[in-house]
C-alpha atoms as a PDB file:
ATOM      1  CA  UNK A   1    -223.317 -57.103  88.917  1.00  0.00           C
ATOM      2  CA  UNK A   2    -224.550 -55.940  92.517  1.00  0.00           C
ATOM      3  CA  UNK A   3    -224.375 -52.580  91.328  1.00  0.00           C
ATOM      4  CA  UNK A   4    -226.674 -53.089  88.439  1.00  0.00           C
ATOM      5  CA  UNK A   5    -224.486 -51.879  85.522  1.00  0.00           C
ATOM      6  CA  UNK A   6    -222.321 -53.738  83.148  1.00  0.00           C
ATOM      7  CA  UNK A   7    -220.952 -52.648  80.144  1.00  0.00           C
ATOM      8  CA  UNK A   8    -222.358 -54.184  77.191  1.00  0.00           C
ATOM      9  CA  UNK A   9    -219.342 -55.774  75.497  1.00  0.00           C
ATOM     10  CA  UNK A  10    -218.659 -57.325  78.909  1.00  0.00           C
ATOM     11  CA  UNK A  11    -222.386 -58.798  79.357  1.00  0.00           C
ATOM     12  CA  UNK A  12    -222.187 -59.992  75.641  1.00  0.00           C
ATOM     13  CA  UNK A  13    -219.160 -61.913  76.203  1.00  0.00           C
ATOM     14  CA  UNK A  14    -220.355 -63.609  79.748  1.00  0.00           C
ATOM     15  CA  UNK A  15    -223.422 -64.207  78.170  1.00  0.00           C
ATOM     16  CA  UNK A  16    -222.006 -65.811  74.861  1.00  0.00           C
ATOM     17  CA  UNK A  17    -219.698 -67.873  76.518  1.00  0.00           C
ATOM     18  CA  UNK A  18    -222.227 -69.056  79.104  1.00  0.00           C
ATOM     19  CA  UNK A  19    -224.351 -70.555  76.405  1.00  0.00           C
ATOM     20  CA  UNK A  20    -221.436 -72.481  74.736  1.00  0.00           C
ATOM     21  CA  UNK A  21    -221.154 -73.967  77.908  1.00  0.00           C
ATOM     22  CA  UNK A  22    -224.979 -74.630  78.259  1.00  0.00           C
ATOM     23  CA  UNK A  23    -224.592 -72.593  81.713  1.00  0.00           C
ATOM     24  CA  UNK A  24    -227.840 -73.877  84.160  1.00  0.00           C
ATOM     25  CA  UNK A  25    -228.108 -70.933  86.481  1.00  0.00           C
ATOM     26  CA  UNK A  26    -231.032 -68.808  85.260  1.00  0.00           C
ATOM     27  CA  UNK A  27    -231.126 -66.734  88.832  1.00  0.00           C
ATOM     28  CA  UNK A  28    -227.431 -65.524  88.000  1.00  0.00           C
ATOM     29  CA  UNK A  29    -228.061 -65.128  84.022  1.00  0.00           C
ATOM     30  CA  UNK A  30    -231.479 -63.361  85.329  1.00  0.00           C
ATOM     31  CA  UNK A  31    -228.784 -60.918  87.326  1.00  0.00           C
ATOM     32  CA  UNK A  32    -226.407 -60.397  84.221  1.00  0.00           C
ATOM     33  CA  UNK A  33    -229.625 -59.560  81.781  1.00  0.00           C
ATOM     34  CA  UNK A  34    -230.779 -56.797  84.501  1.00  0.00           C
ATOM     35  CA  UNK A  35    -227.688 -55.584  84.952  1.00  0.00           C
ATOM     36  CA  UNK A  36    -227.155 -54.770  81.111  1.00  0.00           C
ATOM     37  CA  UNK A  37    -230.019 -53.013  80.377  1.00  0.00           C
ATOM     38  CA  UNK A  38    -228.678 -49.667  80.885  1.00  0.00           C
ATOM     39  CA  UNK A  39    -226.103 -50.343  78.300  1.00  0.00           C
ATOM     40  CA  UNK A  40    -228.153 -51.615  75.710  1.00  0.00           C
ATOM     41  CA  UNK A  41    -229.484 -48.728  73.870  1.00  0.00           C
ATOM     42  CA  UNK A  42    -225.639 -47.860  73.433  1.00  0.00           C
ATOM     43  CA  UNK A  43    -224.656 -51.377  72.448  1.00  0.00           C
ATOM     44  CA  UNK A  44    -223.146 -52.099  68.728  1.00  0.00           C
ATOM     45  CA  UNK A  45    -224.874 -54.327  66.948  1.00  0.00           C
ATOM     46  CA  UNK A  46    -222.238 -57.125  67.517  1.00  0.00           C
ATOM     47  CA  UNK A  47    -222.949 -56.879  71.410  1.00  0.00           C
ATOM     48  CA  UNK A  48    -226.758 -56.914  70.803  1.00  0.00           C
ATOM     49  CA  UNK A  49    -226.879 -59.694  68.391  1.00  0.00           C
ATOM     50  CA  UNK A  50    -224.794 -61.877  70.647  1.00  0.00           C
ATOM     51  CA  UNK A  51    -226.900 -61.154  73.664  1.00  0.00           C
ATOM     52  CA  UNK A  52    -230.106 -62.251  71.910  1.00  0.00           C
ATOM     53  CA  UNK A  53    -228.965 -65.318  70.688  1.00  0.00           C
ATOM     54  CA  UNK A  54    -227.031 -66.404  73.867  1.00  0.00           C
ATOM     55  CA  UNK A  55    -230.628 -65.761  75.646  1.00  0.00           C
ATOM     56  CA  UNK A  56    -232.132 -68.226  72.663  1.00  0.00           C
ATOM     57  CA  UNK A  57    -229.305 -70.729  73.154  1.00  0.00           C
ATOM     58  CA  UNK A  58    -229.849 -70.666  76.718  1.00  0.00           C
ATOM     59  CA  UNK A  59    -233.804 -70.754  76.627  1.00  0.00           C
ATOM     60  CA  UNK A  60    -234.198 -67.733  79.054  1.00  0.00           C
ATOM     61  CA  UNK A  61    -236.178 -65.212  78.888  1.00  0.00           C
ATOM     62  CA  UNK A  62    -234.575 -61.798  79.444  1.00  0.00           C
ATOM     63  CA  UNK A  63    -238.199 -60.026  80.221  1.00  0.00           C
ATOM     64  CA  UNK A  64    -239.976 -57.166  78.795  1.00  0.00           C
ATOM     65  CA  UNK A  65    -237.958 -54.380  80.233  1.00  0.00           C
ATOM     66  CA  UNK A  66    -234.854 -56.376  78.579  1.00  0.00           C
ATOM     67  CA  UNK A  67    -236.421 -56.421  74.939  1.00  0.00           C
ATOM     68  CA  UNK A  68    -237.719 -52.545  75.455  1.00  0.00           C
ATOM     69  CA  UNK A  69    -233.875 -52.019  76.217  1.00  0.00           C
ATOM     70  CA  UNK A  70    -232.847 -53.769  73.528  1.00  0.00           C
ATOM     71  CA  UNK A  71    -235.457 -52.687  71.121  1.00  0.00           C
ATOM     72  CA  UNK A  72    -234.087 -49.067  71.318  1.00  0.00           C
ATOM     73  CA  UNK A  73    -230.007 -50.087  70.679  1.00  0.00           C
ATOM     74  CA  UNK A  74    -231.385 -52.053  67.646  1.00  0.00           C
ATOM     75  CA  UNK A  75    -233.869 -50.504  66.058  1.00  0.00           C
ATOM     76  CA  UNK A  76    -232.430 -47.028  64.821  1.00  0.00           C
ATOM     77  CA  UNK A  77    -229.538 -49.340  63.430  1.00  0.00           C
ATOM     78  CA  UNK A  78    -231.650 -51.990  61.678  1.00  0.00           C
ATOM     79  CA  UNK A  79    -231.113 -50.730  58.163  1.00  0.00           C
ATOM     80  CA  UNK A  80    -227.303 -50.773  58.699  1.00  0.00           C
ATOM     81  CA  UNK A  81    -227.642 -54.370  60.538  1.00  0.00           C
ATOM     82  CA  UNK A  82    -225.668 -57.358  58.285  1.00  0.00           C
ATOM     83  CA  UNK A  83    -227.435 -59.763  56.800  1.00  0.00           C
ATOM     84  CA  UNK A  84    -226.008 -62.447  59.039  1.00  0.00           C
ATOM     85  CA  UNK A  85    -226.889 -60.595  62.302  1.00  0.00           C
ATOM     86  CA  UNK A  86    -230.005 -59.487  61.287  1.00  0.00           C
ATOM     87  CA  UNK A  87    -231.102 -63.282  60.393  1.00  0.00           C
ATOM     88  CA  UNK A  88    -229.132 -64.185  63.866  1.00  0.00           C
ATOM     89  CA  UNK A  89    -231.387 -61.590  65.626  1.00  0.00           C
ATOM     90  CA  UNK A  90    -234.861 -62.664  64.032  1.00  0.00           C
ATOM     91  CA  UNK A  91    -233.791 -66.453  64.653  1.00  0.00           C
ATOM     92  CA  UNK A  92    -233.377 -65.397  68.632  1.00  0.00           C
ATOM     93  CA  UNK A  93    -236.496 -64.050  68.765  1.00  0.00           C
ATOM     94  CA  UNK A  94    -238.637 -66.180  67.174  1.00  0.00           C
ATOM     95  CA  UNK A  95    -236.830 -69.059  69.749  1.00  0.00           C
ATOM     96  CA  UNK A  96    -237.383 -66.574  72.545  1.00  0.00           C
ATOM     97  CA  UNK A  97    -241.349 -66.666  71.325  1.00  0.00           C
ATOM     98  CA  UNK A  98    -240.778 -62.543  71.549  1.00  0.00           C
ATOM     99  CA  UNK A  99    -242.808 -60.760  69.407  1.00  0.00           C
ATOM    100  CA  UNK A 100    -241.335 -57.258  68.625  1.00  0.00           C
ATOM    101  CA  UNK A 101    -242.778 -53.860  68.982  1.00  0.00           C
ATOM    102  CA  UNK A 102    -244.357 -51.851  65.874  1.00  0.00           C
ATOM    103  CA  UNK A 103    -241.847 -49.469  66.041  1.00  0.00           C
ATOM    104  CA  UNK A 104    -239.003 -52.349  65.336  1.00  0.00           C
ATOM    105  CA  UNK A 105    -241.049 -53.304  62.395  1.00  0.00           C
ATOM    106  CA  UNK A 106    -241.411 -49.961  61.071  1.00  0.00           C
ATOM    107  CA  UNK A 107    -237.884 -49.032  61.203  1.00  0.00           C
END
């Protein structure tokens, strides 16, 4: 985490799990979230769903630079997104008080 990369099916997992568990630690969580945002544009939607909703479930906001990250994994993919994720993702956001770019409402 130090090194500020993490591989997105990694940070999707820790971060998932953590909210089952109701994990307390926002400075560490804050850590993870940085130290994804390299790998989200890559992310499958899976990994990006998850993310967003274990930052909902958790009630921590991953920041602007986070959702920009984000933004450009999910976006392009949008029309192929599930019903189920999609819903999952729009839920997230709404709970995260995030309000999405034009471009992500365009797509």
């Amino acid at each position: 985490l130090r090194q500020g990369n993490l591989d997105s099916v990694a940070a999707s997992l820790m971060l998932h799990h953590l909210a089952k568990l109701g994990y307390p630690n926002h400075k560490m969580l804050q850590v993870l979230l940085q130290a994804s945002i390299s790998q989200l544009p890559q992310a499958g939607l899976p990994a990006l769903t998850s993310m967003v909703w274990s930052c909902a479930m958790l009630k921590i906001d991953p920041g602007e630079a986070w959702f920009a990250a984000w933004e450009e994994g999910f976006g392009p993919r949008i029309s192929a997104c599930p019903a189920q994720e999609l819903c999952t993702c729009m839920y997230s956001m709404g709970v995260l008080q995030y309000r999405t770019s034009p471009i992500l409402l365009r797509a």
